[in-house]
Protein backbone atom coordinates (compact mmCIF):
# COMPACT_ATOMS: atom_id res chain seq x y z
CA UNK A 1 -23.92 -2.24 8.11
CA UNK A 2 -24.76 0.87 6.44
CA UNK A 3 -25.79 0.01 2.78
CA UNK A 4 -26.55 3.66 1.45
CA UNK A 5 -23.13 5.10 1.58
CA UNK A 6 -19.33 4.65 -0.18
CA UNK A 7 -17.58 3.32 -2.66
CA UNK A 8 -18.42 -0.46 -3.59
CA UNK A 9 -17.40 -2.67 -6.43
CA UNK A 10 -19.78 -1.08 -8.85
CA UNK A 11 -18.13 2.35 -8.40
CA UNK A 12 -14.88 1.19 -9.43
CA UNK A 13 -13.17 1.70 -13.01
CA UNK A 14 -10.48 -0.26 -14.20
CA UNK A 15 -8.07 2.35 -15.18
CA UNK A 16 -8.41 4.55 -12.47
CA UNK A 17 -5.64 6.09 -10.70
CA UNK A 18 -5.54 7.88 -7.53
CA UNK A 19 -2.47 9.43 -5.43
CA UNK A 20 -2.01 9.23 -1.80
CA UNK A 21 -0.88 12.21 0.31
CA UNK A 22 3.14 11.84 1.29
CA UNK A 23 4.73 10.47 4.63
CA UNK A 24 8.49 11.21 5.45
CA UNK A 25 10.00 8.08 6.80
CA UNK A 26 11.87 9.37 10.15
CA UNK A 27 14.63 7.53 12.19
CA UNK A 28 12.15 7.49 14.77
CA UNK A 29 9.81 4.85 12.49
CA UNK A 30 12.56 2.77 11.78
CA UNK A 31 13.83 2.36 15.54
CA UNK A 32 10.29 1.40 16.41
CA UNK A 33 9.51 -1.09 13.20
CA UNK A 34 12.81 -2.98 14.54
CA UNK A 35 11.34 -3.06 17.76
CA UNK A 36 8.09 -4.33 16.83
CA UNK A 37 9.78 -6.50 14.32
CA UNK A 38 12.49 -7.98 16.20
CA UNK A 39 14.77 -7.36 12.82
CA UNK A 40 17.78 -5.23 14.16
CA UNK A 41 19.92 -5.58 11.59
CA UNK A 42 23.12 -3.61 11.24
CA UNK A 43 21.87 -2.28 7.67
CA UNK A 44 18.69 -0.30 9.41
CA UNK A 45 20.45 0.39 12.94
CA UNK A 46 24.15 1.07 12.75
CA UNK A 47 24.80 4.74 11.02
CA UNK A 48 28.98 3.80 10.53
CA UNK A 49 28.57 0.81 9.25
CA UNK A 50 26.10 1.37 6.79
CA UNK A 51 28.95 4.28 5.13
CA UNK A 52 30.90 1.47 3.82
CA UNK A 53 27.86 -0.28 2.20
CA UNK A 54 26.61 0.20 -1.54
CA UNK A 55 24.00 2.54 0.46
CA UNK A 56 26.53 4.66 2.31
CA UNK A 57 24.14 5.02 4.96
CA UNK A 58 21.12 3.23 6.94
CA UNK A 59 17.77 2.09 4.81
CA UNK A 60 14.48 1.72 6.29
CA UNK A 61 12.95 -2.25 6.47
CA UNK A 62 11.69 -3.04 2.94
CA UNK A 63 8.45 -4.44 5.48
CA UNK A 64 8.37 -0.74 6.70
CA UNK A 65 7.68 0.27 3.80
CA UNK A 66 5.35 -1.84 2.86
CA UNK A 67 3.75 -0.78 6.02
CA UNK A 68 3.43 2.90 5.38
CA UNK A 69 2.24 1.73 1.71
CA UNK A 70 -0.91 0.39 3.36
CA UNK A 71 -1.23 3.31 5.85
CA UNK A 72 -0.66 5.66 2.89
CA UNK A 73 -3.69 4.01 1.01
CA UNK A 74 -6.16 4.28 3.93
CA UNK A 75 -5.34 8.06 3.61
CA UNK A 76 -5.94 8.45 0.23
CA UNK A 77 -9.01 10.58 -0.49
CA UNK A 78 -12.43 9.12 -0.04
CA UNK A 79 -10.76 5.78 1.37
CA UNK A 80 -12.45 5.82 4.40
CA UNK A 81 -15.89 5.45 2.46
CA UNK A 82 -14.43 2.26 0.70
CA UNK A 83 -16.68 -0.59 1.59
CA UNK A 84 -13.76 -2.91 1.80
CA UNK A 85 -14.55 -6.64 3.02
CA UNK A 86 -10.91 -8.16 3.38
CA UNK A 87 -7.29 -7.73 2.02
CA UNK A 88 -6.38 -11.11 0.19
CA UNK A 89 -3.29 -10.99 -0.92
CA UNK A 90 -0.67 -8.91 -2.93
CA UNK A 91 2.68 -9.66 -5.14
CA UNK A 92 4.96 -7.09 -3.88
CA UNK A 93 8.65 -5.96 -5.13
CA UNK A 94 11.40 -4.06 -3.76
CA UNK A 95 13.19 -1.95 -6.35
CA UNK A 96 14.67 1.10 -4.51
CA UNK A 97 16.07 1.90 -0.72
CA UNK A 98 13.76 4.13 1.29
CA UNK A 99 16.50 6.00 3.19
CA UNK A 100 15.49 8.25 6.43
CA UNK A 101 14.24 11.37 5.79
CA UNK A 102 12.51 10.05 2.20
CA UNK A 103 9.03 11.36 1.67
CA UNK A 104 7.09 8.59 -0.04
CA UNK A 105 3.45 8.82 -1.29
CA UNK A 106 1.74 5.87 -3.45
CA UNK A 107 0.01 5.73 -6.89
CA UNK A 108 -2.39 3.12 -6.98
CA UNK A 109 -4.18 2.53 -10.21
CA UNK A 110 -7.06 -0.19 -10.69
CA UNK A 111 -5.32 -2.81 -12.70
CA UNK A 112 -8.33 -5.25 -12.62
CA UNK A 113 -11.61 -6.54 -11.00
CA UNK A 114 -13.84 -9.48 -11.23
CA UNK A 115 -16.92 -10.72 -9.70
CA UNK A 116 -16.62 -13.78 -7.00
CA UNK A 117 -18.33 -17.03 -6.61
CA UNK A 118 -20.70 -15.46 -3.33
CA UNK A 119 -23.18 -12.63 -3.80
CA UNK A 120 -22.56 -9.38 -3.63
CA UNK A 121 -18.74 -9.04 -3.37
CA UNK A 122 -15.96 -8.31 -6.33
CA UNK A 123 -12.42 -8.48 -5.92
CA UNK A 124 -10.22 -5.24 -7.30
CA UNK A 125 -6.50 -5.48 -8.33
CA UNK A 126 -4.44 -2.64 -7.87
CA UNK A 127 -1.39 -1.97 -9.26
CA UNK A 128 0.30 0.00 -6.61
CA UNK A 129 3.83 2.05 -6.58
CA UNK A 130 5.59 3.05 -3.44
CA UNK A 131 7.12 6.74 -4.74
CA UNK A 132 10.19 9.04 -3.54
CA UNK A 133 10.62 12.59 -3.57
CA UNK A 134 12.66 11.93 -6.51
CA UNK A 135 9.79 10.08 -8.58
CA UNK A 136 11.86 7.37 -7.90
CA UNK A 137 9.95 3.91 -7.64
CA UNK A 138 11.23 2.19 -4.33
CA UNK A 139 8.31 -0.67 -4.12
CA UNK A 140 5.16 -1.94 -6.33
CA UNK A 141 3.54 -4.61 -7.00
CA UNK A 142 -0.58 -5.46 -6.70
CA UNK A 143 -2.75 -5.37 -4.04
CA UNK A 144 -6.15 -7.95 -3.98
CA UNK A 145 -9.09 -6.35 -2.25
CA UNK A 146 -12.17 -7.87 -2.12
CA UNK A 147 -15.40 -5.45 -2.09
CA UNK A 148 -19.25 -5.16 -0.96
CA UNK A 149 -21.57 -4.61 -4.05
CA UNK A 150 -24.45 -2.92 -3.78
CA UNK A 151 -26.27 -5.58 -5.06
CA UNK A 152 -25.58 -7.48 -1.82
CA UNK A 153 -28.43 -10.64 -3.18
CA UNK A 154 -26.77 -11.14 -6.19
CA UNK A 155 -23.79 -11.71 -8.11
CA UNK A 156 -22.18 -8.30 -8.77
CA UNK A 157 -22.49 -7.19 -12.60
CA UNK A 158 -20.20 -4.23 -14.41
């Protein structure tokens, strides 16, 4: 594994806050998620049905996006020179309908991060919002992600 490069532990800043670009959630993504997902359910798939509900129309799978949360933060700039070891876990709530057609983007500011029991990894918190076009908050909750150091010998220091 290339050791020389990225952003590890250390480089992180409690505080920070970065944006993600923005992804418009088609029909299209929603047809497929119930496919993948099995979950067809008349409040994602049926456009008439969906006029009499408190959403007067279809909403996309609160899983979907979830989904497009994580995509979103793999696109976020410099993510791809993240030295990320694992995803461990997240709290995660669902405030708002993403309806087709939304254009959501995520704000994901470092909430916390502590060193771990092993050697050269730290685990980051993020606080992380799933936002509309309408600066509406649709999803957030926190995100766990454990790190490299670059200290990979010893426990990771601040």
């Amino acid at each position: 594994m290339d050791m020389t490069n990225g952003i590890y532990y250390d480089d992180i800043d409690v505080g920070r806050e970065t944006m993600s670009p923005a992804r418009t959630v088609t029909e299209t993504d929603i047809v497929n998620f119930a496919g993948l997902s099995g979950d067809f359910n008349v409040i994602h798939t049926d456009a008439e049905l969906t006029k009499k509900t408190p959403f007067g129309q279809r909403i996309a799978h609160g899983l979907l996006g979830l989904s497009i949360a994580s995509g979103l933060a793999a696109r976020k700039p410099g993510a791809e020179q993240h030295r990320i070891v694992a995803f461990l876990g997240m709290t995660w709530d669902f405030r708002k309908p993403v309806f087709i057609n939304d254009t959501i983007r995520i704000i994901e500011t470092v909430a916390d991060k502590r060193e771990t029991s092993k050697p050269g990894l730290g685990i980051v918190t993020y606080a992380v919002k799933v936002i509309n076009q309408r600066d509406e908050v649709c999803q957030e909750g926190q995100w766990n992600v454990m790190y490299l150091s670059r200290r990979p010998n010893s426990k990771v220091a601040d």
